[in-house]
N, C-alpha and C. Protein backbone atom coordinates (compact mmCIF):
# COMPACT_ATOMS: atom_id res chain seq x y z
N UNK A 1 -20.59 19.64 20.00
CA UNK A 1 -21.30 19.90 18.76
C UNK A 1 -20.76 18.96 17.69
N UNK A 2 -21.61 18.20 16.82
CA UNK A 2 -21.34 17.44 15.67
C UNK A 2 -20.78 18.07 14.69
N UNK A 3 -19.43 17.30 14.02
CA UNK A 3 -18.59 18.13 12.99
C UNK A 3 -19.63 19.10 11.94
N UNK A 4 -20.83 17.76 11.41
CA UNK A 4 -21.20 19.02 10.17
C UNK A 4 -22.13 20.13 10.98
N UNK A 5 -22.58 20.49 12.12
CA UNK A 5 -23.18 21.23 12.68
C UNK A 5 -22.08 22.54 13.01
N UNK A 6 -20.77 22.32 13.37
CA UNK A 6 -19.57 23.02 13.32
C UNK A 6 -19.72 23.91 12.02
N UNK A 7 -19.35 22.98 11.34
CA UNK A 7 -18.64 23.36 10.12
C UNK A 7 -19.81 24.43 9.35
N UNK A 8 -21.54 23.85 9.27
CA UNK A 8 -21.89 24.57 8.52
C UNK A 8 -22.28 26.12 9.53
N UNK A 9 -22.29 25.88 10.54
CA UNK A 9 -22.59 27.59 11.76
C UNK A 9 -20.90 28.26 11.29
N UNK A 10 -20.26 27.65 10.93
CA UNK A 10 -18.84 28.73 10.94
C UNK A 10 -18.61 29.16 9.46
N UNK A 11 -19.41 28.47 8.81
CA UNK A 11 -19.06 28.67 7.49
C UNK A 11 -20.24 30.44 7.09
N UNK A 12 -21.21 30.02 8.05
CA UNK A 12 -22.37 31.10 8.30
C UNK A 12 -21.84 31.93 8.55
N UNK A 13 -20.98 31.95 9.90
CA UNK A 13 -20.41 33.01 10.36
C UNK A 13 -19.53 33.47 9.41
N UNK A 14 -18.97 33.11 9.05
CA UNK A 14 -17.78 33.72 8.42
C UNK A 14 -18.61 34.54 6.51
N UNK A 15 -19.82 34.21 6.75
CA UNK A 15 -20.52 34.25 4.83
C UNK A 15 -19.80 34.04 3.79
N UNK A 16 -20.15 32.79 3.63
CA UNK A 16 -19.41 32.08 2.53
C UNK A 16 -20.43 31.24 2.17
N UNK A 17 -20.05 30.94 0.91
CA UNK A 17 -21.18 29.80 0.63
C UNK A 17 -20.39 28.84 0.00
N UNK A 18 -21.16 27.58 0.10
CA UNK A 18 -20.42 26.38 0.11
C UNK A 18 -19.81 26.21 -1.17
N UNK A 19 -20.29 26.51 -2.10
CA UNK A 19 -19.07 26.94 -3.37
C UNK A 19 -17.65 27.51 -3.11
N UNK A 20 -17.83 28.77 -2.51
CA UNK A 20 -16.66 29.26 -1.73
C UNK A 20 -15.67 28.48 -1.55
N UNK A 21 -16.12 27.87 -0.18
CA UNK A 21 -15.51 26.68 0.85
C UNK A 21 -15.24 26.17 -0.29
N UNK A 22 -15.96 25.32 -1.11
CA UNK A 22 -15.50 24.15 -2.50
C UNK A 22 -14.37 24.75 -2.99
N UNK A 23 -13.47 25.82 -3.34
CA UNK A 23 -13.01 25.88 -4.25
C UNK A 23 -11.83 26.60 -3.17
N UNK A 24 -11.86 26.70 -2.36
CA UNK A 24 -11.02 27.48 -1.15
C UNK A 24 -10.28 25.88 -0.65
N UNK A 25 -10.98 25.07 -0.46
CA UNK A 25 -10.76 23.35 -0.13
C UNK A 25 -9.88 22.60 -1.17
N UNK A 26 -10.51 23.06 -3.00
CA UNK A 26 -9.97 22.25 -3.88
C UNK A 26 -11.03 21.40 -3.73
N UNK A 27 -12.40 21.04 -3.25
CA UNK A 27 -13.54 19.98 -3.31
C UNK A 27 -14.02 20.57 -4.22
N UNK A 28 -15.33 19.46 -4.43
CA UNK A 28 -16.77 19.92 -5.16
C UNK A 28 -17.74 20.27 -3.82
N UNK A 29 -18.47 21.13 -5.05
CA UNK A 29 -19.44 21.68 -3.40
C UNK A 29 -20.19 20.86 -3.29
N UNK A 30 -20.54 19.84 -3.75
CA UNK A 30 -21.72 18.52 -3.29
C UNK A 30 -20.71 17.84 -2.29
N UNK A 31 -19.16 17.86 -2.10
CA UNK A 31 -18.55 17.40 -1.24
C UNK A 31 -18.54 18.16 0.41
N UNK A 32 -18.76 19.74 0.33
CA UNK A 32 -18.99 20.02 1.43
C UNK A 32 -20.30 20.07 1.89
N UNK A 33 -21.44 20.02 0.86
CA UNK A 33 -22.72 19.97 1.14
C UNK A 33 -23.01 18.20 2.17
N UNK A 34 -21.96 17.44 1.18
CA UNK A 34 -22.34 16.26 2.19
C UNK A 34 -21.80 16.44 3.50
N UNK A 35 -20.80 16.44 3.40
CA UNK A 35 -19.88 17.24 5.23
C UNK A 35 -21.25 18.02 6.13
N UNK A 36 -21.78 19.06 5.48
CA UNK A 36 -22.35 20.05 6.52
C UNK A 36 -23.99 19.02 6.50
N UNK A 37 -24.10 17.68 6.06
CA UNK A 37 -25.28 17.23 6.44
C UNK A 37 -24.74 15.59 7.00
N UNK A 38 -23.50 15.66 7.17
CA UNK A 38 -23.30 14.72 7.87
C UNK A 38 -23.21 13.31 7.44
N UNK A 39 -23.35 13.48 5.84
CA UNK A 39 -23.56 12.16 5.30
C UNK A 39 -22.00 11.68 5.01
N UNK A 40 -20.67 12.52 5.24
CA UNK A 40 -19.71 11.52 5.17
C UNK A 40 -18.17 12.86 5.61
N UNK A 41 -17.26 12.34 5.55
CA UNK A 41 -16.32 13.20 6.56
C UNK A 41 -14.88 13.77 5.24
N UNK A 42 -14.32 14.83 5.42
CA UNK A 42 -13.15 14.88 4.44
C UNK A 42 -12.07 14.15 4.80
N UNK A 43 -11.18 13.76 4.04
CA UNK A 43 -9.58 13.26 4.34
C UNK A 43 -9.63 13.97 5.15
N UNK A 44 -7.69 13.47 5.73
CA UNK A 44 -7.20 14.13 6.54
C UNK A 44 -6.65 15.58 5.56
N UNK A 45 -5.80 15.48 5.02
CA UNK A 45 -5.55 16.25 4.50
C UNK A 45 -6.51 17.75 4.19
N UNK A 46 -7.43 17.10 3.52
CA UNK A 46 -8.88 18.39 3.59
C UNK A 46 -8.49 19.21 4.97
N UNK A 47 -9.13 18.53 5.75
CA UNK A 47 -9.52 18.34 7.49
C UNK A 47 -8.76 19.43 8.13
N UNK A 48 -7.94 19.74 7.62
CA UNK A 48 -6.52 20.66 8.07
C UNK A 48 -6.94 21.68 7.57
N UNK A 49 -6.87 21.87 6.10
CA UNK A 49 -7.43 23.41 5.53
C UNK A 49 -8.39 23.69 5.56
N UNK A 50 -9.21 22.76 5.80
CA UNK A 50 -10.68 23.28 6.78
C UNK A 50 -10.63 23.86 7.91
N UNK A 51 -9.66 23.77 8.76
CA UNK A 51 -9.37 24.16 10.39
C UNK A 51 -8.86 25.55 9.77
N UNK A 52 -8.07 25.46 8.90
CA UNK A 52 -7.27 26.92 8.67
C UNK A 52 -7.86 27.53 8.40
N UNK A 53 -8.80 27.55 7.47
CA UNK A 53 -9.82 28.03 6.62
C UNK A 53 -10.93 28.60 7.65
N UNK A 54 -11.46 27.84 8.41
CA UNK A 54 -12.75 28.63 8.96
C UNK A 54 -11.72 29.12 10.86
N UNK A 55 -10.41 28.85 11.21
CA UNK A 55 -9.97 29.46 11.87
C UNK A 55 -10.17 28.68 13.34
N UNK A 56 -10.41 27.17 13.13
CA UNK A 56 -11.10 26.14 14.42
C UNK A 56 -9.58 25.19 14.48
N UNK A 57 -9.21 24.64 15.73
CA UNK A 57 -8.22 24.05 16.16
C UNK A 57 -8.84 22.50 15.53
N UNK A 58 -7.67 21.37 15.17
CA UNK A 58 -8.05 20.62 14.25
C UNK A 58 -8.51 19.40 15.90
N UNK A 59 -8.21 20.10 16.79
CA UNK A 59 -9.07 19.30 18.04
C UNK A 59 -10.04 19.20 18.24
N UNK A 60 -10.47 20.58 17.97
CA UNK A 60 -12.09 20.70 18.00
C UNK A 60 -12.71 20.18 16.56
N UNK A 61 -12.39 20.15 15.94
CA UNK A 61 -12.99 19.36 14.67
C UNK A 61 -12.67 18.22 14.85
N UNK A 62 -12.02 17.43 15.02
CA UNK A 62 -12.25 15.81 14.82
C UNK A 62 -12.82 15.36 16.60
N UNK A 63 -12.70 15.84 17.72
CA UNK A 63 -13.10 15.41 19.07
C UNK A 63 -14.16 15.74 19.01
N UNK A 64 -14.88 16.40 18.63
CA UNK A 64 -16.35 16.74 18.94
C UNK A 64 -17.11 15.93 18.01
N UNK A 65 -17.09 14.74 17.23
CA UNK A 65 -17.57 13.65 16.88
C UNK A 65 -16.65 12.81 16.40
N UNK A 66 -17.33 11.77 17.06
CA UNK A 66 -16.71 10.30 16.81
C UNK A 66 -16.96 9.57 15.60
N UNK A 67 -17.56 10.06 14.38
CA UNK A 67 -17.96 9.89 13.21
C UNK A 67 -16.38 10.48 12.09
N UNK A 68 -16.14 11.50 12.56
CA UNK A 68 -14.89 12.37 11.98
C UNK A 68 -13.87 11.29 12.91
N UNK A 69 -13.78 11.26 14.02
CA UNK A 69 -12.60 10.69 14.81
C UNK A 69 -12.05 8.61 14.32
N UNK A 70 -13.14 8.60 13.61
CA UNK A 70 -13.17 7.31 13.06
C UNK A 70 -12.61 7.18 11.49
N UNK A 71 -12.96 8.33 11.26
CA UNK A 71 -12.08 8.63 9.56
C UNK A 71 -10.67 8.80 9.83
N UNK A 72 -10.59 9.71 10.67
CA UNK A 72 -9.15 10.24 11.18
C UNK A 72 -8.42 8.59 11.28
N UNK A 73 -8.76 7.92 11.67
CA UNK A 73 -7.92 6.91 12.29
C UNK A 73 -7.70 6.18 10.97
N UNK A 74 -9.23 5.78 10.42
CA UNK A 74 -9.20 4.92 9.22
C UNK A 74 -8.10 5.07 8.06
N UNK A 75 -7.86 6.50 8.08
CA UNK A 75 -6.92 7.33 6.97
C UNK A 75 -5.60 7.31 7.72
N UNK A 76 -5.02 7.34 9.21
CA UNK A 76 -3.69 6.99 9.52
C UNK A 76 -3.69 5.66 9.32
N UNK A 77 -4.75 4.96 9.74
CA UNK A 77 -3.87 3.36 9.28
C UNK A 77 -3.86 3.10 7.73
N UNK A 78 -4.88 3.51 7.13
CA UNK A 78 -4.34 3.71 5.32
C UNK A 78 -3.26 4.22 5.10
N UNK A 79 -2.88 5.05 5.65
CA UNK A 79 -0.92 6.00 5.37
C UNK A 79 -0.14 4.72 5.74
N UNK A 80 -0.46 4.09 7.39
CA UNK A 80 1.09 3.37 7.48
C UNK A 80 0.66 1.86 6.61
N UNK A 81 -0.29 1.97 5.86
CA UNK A 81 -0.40 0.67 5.31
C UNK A 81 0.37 1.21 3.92
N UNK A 82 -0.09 2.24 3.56
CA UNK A 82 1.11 2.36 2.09
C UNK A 82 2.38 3.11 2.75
N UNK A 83 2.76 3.38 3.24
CA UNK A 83 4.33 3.46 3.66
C UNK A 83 4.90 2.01 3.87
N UNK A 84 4.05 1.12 4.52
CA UNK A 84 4.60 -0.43 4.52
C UNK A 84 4.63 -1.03 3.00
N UNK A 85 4.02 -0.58 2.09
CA UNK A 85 4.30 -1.30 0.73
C UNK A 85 4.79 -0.68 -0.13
N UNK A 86 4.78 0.68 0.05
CA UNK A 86 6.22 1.41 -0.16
C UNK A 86 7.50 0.94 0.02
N UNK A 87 7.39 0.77 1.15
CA UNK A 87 9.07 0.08 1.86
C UNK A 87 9.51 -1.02 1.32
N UNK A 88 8.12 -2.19 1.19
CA UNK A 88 8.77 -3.47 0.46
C UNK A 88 8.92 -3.23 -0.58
N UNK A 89 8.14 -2.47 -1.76
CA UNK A 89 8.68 -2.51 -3.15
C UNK A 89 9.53 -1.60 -3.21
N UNK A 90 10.30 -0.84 -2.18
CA UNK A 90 11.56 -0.69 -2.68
C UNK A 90 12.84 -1.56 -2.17
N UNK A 91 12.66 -2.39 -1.02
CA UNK A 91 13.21 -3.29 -0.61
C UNK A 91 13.57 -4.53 -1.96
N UNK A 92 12.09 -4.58 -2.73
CA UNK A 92 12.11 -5.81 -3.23
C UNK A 92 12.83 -4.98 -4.26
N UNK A 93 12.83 -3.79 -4.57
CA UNK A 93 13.87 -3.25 -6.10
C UNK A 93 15.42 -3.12 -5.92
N UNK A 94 15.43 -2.71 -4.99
CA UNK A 94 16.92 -2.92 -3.97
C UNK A 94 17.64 -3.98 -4.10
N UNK A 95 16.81 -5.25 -3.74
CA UNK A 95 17.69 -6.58 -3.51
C UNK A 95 18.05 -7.15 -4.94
N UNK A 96 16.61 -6.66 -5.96
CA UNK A 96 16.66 -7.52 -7.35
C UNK A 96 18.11 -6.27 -7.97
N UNK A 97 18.03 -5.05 -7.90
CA UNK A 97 18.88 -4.53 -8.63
C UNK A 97 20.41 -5.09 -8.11
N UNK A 98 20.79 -5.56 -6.87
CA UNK A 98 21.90 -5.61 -5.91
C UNK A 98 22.01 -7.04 -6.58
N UNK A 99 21.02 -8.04 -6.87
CA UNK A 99 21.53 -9.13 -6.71
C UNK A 99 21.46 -9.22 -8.14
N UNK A 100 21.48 -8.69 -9.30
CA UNK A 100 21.56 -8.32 -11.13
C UNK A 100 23.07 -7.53 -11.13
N UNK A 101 23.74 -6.98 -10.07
CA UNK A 101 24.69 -6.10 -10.16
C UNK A 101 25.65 -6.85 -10.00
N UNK A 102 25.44 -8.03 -8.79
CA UNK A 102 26.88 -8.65 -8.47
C UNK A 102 27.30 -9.12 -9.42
N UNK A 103 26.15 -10.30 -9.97
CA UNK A 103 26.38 -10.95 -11.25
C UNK A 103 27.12 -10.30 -12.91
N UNK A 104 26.92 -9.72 -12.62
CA UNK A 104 27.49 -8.50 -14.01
C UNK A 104 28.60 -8.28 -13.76
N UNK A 105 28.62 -7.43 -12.65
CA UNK A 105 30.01 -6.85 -12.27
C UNK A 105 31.08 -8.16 -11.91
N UNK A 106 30.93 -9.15 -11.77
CA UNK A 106 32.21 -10.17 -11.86
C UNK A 106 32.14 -10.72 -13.25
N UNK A 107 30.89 -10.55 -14.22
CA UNK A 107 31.19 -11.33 -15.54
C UNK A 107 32.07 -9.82 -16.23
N UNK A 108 31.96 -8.51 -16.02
CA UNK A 108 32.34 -7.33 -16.31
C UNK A 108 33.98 -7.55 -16.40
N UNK A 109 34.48 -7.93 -14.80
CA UNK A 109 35.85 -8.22 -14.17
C UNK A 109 36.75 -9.32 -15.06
N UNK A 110 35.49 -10.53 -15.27
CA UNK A 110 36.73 -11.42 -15.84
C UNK A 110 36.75 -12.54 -14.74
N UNK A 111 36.23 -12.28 -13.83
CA UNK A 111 35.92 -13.41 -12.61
C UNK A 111 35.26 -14.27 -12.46
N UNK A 112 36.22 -15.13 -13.24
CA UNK A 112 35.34 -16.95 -13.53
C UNK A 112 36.47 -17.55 -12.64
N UNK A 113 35.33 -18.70 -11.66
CA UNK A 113 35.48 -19.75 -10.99
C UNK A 113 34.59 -20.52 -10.27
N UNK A 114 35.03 -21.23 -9.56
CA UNK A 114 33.84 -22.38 -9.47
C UNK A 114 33.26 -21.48 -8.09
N UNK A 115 33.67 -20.36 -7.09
CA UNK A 115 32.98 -20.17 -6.44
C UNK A 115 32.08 -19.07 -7.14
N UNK A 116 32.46 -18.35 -7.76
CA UNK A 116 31.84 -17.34 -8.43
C UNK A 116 29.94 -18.08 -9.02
N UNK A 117 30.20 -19.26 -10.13
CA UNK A 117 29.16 -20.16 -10.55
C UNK A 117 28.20 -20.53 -8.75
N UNK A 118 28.96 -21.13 -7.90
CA UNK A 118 28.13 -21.24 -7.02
C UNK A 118 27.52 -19.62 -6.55
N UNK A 119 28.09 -18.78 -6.12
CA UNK A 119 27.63 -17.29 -5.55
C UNK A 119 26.35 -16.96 -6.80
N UNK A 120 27.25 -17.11 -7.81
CA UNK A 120 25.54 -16.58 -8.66
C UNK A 120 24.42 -17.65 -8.72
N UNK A 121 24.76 -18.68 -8.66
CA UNK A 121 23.37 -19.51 -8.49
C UNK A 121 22.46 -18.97 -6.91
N UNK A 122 23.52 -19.02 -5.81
CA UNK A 122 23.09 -18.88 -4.64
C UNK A 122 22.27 -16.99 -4.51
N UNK A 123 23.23 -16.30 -5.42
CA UNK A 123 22.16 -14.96 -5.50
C UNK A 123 20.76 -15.11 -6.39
N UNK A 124 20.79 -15.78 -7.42
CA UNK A 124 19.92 -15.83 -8.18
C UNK A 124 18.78 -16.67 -7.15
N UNK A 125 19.04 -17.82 -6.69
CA UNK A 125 18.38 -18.39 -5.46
C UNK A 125 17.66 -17.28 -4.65
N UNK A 126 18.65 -16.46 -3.90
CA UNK A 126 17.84 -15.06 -3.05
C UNK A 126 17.00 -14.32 -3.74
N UNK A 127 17.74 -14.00 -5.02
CA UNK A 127 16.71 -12.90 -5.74
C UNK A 127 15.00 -13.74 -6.12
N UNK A 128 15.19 -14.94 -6.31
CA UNK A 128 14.04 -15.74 -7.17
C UNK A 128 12.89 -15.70 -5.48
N UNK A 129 13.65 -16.38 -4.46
CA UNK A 129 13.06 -16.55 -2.81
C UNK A 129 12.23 -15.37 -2.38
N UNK A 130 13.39 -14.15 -2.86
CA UNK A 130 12.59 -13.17 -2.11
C UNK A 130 11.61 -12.44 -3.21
N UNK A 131 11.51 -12.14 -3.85
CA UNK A 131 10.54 -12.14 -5.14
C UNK A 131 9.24 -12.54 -4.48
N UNK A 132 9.22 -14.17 -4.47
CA UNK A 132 8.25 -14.78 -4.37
C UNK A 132 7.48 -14.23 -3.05
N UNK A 133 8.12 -13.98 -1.76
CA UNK A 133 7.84 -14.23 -0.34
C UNK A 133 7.20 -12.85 -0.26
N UNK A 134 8.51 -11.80 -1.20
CA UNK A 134 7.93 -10.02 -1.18
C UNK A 134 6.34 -10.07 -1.74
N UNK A 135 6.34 -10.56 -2.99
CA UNK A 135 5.12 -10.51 -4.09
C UNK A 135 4.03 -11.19 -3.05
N UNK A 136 4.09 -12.17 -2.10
CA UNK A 136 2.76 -12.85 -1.42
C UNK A 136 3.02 -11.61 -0.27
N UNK A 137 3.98 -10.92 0.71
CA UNK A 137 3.55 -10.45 1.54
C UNK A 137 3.04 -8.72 0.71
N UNK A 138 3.25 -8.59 -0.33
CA UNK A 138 2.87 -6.99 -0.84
C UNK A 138 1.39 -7.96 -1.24
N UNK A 139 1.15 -8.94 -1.73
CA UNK A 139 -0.34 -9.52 -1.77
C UNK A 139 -1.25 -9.07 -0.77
N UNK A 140 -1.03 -9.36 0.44
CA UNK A 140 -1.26 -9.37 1.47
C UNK A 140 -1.64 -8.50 2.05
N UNK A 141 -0.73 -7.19 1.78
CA UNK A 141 -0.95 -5.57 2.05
C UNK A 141 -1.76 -5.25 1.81
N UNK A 142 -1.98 -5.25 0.18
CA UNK A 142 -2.83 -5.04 -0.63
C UNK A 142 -4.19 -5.30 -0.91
N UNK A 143 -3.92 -6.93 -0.32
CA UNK A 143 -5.55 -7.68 -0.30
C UNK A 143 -5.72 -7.98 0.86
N UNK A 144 -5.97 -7.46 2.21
CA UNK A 144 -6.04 -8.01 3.44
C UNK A 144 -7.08 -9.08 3.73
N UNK A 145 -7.29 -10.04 4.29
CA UNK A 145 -8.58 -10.79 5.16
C UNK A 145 -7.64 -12.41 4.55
N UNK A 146 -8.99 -12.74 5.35
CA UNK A 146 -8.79 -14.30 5.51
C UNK A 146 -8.69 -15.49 4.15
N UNK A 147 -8.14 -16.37 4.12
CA UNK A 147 -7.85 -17.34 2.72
C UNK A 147 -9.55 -17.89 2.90
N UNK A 148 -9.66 -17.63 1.45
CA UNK A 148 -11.05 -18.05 1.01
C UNK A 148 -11.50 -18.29 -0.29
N UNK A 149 -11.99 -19.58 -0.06
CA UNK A 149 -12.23 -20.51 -0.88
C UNK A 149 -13.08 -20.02 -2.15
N UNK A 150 -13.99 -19.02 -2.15
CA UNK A 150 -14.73 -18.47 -2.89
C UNK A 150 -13.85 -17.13 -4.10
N UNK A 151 -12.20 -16.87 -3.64
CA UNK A 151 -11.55 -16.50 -4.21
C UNK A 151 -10.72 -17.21 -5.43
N UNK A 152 -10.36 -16.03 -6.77
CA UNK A 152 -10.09 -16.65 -8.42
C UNK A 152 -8.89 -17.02 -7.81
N UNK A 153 -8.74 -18.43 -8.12
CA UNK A 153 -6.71 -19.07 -7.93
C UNK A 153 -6.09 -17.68 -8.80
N UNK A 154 -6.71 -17.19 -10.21
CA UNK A 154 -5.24 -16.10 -10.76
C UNK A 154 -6.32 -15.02 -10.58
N UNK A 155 -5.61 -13.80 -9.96
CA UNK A 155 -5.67 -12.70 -10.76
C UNK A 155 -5.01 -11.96 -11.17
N UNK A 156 -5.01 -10.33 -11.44
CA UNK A 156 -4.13 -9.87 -12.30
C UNK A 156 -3.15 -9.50 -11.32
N UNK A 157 -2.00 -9.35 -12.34
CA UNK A 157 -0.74 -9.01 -11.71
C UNK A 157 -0.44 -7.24 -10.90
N UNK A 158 -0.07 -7.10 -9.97
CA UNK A 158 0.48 -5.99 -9.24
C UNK A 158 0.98 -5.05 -10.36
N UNK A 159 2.20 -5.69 -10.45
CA UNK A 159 2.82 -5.03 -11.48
C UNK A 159 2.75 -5.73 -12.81
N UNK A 160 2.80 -4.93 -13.65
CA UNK A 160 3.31 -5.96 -15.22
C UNK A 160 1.76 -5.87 -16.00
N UNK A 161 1.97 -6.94 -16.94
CA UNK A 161 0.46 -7.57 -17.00
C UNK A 161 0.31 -8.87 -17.30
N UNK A 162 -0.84 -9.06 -17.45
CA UNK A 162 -1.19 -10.92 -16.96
C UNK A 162 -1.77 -11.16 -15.71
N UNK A 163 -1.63 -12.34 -15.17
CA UNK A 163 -2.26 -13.54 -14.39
C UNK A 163 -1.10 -13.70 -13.04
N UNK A 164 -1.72 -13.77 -12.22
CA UNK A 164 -0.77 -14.30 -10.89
C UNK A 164 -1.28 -15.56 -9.99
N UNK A 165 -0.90 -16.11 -9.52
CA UNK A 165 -1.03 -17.38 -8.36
C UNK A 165 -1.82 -16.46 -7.25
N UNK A 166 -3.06 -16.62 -6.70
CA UNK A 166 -3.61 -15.80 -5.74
C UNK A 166 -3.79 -16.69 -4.34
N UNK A 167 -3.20 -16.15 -3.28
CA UNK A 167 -2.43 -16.50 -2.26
C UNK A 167 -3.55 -16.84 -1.21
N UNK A 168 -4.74 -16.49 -1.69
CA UNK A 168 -6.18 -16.14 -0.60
C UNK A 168 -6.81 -16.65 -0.85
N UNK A 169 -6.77 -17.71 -2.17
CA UNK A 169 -7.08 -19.03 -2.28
C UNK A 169 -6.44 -20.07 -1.97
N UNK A 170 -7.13 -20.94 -1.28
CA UNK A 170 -6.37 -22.34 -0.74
C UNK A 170 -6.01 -22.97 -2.14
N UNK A 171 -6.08 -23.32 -3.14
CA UNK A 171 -5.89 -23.85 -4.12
C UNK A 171 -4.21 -23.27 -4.41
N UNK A 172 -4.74 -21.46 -4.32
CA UNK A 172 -3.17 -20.79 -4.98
C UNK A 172 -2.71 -20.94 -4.15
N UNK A 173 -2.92 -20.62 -2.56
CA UNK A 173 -1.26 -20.97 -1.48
C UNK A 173 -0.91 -22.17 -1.45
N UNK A 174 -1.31 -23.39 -1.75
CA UNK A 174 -0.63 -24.46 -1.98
C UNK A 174 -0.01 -24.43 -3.80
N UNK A 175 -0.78 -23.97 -4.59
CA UNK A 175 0.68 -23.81 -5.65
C UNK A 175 1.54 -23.09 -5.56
N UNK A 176 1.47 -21.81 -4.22
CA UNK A 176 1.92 -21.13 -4.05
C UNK A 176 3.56 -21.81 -3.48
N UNK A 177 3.00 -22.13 -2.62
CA UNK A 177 4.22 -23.13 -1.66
C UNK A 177 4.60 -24.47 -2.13
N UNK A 178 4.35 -24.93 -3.00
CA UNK A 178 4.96 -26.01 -4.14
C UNK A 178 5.81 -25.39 -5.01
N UNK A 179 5.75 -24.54 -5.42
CA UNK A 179 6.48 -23.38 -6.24
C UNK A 179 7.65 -23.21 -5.58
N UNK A 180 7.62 -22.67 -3.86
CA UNK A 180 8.89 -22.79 -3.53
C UNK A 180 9.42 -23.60 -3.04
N UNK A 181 8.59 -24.46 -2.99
CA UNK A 181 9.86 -25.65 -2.65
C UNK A 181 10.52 -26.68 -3.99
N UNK A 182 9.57 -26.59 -5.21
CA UNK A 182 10.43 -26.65 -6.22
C UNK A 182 11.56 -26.48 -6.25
N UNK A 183 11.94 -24.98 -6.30
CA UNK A 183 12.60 -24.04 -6.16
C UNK A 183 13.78 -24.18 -5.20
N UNK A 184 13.34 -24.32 -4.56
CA UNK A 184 14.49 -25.00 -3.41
C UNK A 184 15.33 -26.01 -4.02
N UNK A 185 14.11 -26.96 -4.34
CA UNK A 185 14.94 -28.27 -4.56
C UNK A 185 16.06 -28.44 -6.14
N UNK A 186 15.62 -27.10 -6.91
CA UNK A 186 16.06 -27.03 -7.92
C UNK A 186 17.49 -25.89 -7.59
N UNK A 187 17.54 -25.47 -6.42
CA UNK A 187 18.74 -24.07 -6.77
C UNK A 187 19.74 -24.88 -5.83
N UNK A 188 19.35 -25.54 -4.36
CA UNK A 188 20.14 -25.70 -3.12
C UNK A 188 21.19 -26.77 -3.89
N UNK A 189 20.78 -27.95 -5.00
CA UNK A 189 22.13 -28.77 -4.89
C UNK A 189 23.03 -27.86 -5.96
N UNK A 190 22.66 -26.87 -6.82
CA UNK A 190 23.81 -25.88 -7.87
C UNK A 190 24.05 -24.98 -6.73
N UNK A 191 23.87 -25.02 -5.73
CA UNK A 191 24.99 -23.51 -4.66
C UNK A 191 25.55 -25.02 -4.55
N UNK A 192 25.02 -25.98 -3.57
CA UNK A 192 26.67 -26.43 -2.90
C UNK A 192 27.08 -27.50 -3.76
């Protein structure tokens, strides 16, 4: 049996009306009205207190159409896609706070010398590298598909505000990657 054919015979059975369900869910009832006609499927999340709610195993609601079983999936790979850019922007807050700390904490100490001047150029080097590499691969997350030419070289920034180098234009990944090798060429002879 097709999910909204499920859903609206149990909702019968049980006499309720789709207001009910709406407000038992936390939806609008034009949201379960679309469900019980098939024109589109709930989160996962819904999907669950719907099973609880009308008393159906969450097997039999998403296996008995492949319309629901296609959301289901669409919405786990949306989760591990923001748990993955989760992870980098705290990775990328991690390294910038770690590599702002060393630097302090030896100007804090009193710890001047010539390796110290090289270590902070060479952290400031990491912090500036990975910045750049985090910010194009959280790009990436964020904006998935192929580099294309019909894409703005800037748009707006992730975080902050303003303008960014856009990575999905051939124009921006080559200022993109001139940028770091600038960069390179400007930090590698102050480390050694």
């Amino acid at each position: 049996m097709a999910f909204s054919e499920l859903i609206s015979k149990k909702r019968k059975e049980l006499g309720m009306t789709q207001e009910q369900v709406a407000q038992l869910l936390h939806v609008n009832r034009q949201a379960v009205s679309n469900w019980e006609r098939g024109k589109n499927y709930p989160d996962l999340d819904v999907l669950i207190e719907l099973s609880r709610a009308y008393d159906l195993s969450l097997d039999l609601l998403i296996k008995g159409d492949v319309g629901i079983l296609k959301k289901v999936k669409e919405d786990a790979q949306e989760l591990r896609r923001q748990r993955k850019i989760r992870k980098l922007e705290f990775s990328l807050l991690t390294v910038t706070l770690l590599l702002i700390v060393i630097p302090v904490s030896f100007n804090l100490f009193k710890v001047h010398n010539i390796w110290n001047s090289h270590l902070i150029n060479a952290l400031l080097f990491v912090l500036v590298m990975f910045v750049m590499i985090a910010s194009w691969v959280l790009y990436r997350f964020i904006y998935p598909g192929p580099i294309n030419k019909n894409a703005p070289i800037f748009v707006p920034k992730q975080i902050g505000i303003g303008l960014t180098i856009n990575p999905q234009n051939p124009i921006g990944l080559i200022i993109w990657i001139l940028l770091m090798i600038v960069l390179i060429i400007i930090f590698v002879p102050r480390i050694f």
